[in-house]
C-alpha atoms as a PDB file:
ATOM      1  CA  UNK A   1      -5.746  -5.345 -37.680  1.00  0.00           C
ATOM      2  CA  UNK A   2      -5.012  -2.844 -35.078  1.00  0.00           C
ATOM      3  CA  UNK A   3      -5.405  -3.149 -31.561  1.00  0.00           C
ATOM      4  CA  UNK A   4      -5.534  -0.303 -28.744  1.00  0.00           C
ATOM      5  CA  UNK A   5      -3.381  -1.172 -25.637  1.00  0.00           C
ATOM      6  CA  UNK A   6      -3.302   0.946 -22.544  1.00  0.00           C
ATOM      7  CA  UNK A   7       0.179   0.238 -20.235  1.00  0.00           C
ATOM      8  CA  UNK A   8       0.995   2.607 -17.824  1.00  0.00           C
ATOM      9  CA  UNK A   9       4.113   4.815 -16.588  1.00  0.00           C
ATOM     10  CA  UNK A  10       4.665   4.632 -12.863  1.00  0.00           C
ATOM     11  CA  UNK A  11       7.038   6.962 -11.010  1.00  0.00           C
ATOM     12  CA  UNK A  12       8.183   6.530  -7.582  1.00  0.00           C
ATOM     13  CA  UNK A  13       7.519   9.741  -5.179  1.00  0.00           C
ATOM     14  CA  UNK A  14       8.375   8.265  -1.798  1.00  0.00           C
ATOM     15  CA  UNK A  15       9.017   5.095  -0.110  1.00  0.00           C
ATOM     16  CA  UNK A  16       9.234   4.320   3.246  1.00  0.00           C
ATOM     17  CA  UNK A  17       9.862   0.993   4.965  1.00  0.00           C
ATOM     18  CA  UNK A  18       7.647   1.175   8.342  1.00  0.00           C
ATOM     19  CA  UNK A  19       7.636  -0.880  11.698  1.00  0.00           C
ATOM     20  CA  UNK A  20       3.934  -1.692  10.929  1.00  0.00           C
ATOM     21  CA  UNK A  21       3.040  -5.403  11.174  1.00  0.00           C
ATOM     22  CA  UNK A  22      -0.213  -5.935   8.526  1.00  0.00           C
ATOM     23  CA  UNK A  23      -2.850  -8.381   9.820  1.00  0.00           C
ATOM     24  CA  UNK A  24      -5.003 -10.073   7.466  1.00  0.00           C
ATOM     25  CA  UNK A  25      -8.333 -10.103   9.760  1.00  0.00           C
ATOM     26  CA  UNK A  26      -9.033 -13.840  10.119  1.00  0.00           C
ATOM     27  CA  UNK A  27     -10.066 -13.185  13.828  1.00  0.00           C
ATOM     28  CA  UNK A  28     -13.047 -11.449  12.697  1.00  0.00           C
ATOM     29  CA  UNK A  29     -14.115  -8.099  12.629  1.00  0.00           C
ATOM     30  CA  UNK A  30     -17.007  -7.162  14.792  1.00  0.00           C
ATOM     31  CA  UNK A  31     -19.812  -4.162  14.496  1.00  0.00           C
ATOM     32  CA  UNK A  32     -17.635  -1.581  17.438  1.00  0.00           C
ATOM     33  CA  UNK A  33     -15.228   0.626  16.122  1.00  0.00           C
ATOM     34  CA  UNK A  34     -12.902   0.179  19.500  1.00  0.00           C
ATOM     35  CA  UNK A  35     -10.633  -2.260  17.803  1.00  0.00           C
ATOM     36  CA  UNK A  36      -9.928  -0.847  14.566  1.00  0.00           C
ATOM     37  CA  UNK A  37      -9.602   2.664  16.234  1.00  0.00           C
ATOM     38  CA  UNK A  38      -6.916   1.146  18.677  1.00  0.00           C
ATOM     39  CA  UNK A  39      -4.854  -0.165  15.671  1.00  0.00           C
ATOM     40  CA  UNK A  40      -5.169   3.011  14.004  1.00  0.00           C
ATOM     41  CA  UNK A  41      -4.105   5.003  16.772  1.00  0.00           C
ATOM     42  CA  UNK A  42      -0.770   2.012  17.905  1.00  0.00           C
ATOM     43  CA  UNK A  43       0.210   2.501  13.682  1.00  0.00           C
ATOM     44  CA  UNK A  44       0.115   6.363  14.113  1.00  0.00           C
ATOM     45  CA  UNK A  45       1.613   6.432  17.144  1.00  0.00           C
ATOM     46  CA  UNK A  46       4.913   4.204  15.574  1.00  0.00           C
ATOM     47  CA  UNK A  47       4.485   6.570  12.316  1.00  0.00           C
ATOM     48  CA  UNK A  48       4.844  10.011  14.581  1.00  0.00           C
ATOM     49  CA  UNK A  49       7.681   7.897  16.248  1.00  0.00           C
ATOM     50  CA  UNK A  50       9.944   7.251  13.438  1.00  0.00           C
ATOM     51  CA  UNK A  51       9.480  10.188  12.031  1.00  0.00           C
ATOM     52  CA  UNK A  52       6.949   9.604   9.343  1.00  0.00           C
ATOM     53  CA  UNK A  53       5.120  12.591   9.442  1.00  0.00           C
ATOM     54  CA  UNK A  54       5.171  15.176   5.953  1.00  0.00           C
ATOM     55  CA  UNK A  55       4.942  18.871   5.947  1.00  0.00           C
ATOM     56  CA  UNK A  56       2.750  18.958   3.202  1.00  0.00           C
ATOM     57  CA  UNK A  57       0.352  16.114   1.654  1.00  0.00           C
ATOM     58  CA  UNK A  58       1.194  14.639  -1.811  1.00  0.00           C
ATOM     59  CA  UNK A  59      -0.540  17.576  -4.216  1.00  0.00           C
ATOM     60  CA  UNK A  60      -1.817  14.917  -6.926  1.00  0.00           C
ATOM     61  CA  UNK A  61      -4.073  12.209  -6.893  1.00  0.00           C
ATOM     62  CA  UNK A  62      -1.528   8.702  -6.194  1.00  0.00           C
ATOM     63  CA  UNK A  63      -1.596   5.134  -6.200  1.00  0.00           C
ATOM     64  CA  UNK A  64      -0.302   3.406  -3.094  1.00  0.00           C
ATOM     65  CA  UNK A  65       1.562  -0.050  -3.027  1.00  0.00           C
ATOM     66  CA  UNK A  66       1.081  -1.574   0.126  1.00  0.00           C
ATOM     67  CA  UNK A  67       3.913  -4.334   0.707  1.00  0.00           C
ATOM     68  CA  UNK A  68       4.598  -7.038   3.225  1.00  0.00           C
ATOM     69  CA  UNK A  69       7.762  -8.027   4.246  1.00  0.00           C
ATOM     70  CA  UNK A  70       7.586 -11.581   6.457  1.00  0.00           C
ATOM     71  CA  UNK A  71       9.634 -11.925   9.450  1.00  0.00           C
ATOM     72  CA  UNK A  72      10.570 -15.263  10.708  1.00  0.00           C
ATOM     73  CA  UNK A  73       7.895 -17.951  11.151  1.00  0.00           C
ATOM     74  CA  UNK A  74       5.571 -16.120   8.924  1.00  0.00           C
ATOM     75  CA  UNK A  75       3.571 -17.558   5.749  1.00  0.00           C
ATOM     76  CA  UNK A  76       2.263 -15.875   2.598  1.00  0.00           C
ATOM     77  CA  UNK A  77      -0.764 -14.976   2.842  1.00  0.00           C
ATOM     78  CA  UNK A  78      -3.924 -15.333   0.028  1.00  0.00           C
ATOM     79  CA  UNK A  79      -3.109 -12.997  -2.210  1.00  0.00           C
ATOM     80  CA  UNK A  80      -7.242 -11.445  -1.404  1.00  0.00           C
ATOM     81  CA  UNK A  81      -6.329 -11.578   2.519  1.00  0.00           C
ATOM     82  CA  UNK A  82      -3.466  -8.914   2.534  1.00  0.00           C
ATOM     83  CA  UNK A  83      -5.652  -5.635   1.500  1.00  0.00           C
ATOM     84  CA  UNK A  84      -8.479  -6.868   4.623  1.00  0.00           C
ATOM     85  CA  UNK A  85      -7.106  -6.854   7.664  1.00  0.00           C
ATOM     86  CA  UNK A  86      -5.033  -3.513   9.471  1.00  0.00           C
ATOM     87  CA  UNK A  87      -3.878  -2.030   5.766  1.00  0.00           C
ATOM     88  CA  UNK A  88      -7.368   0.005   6.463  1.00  0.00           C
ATOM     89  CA  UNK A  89      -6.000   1.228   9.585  1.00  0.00           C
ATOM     90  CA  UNK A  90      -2.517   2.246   8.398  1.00  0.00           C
ATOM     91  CA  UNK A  91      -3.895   3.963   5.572  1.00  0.00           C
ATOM     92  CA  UNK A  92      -5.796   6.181   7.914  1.00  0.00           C
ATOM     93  CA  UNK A  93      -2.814   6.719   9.920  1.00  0.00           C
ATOM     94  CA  UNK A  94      -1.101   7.781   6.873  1.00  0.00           C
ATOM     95  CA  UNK A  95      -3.919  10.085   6.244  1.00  0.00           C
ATOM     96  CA  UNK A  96      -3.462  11.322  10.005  1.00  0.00           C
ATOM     97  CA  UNK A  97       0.310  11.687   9.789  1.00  0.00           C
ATOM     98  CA  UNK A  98      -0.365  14.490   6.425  1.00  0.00           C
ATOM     99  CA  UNK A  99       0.413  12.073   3.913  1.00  0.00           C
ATOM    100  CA  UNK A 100      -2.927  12.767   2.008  1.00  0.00           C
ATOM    101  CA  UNK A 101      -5.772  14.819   2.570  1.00  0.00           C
ATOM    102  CA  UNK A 102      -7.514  11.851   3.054  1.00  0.00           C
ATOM    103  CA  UNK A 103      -8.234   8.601   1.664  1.00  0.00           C
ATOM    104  CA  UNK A 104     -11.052   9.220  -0.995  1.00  0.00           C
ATOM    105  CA  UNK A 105     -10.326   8.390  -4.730  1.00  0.00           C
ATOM    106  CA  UNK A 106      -9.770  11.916  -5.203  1.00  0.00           C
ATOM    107  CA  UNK A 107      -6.296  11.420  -3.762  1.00  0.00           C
ATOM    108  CA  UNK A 108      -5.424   7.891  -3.615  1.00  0.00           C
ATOM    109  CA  UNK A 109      -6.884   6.507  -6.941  1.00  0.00           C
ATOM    110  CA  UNK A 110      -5.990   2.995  -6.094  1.00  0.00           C
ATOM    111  CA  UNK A 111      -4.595   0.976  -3.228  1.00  0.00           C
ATOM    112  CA  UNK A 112      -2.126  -2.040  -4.369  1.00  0.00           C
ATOM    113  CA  UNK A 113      -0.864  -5.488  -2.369  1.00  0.00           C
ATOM    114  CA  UNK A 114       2.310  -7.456  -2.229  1.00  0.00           C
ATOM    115  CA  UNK A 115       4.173  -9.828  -0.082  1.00  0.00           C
ATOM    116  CA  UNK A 116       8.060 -10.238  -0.102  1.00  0.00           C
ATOM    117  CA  UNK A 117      10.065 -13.430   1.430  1.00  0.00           C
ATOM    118  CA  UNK A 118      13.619 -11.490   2.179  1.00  0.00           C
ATOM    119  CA  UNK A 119      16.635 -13.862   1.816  1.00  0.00           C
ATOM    120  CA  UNK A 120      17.536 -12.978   5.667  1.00  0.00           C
ATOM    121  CA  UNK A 121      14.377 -12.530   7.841  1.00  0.00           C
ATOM    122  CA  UNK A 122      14.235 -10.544  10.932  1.00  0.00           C
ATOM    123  CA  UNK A 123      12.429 -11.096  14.165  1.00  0.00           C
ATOM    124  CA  UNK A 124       9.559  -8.438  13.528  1.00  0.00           C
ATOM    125  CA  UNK A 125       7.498  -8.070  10.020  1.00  0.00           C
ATOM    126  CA  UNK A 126       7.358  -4.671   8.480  1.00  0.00           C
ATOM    127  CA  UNK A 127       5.397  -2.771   5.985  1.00  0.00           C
ATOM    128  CA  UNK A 128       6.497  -1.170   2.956  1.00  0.00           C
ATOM    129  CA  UNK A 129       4.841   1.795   1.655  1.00  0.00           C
ATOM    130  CA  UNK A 130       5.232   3.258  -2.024  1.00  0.00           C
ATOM    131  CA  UNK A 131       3.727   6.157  -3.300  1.00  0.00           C
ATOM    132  CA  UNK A 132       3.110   6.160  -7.200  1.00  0.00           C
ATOM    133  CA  UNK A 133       2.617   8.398  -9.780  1.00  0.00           C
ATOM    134  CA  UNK A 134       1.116   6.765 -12.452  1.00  0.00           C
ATOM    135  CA  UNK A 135       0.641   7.852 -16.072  1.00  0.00           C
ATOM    136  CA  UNK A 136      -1.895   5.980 -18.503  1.00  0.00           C
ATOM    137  CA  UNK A 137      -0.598   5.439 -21.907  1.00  0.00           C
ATOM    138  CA  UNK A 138      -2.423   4.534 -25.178  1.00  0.00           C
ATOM    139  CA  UNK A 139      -1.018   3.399 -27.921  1.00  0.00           C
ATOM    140  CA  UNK A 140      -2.187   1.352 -31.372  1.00  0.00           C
ATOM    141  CA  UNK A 141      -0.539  -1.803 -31.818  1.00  0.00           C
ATOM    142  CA  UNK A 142       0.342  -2.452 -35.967  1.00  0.00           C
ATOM    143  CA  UNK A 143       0.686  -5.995 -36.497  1.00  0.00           C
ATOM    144  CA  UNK A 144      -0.707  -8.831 -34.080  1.00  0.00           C
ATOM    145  CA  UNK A 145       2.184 -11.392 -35.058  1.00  0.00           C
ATOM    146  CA  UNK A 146       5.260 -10.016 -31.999  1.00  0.00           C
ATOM    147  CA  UNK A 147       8.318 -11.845 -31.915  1.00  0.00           C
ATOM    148  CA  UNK A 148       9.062 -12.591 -28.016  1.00  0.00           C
END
């Protein structure tokens, strides 16, 4: 019997470790826009300062990994709490700093979470930022009995 698998190719276009500390939203998000548009603006403003700003937007649609690196006294989160609290925000600072055009599907296809215990932690959390291509691939799969 054959089977159809689809596995997919992913190529690294940038990376950029960031002095952005991700919340996960457990103090509540209200209906005003003031606090999310103050985060926003404190992420850009770090991005502009360290340089994080590209001449020209990526040209093809991407997926973005979205990584957490804990600093001293932190705890892993749920793995469902990472993508709700300030990612949001520094993906529209991303978008403000020319990294896309902006954040529709048409450019970034899909938006990815991780967490990452370092073997030395530092005083301050950062963010890690990847930007993927990724390439779906199809194949047929011959015999169902694999050897592992």
């Amino acid at each position: 019997m054959n089977e159809i698998y689809v596995t997919e190719r992913l190529t690294l276009l940038h990376l950029a470790r960031l002095p952005v500390v991700l919340t996960n939203g457990n103090e509540g998000r209200d209906k005003r826009w003031y606090s999310s548009a103050k985060v926003r603006t404190q992420i850009e403003y770090m991005l502009r300062l360290g340089g994080h700003v590209r001449a020209q937007p990526f040209a093809e649609p991407i997926v973005l990994r979205i990584t957490r690196v804990l600093a001293r006294g932190q705890r892993m989160w749920d793995s469902d709490s990472i993508g709700r609290g300030s990612a949001k925000e520094l993906v529209d600072s991303l978008v403000a700093c020319n990294w896309f055009r902006d954040d529709s599907a048409a450019y970034i296809t899909e938006t990815r979470f991780g967490q990452f215990v370092p073997t030395e932690r530092h005083k301050m959390g950062t963010t890690i930022v990847e930007v993927l291509r990724v390439e779906q691939i199809q194949g047929a799969i011959n015999d169902t009995t694999t050897e592992i």
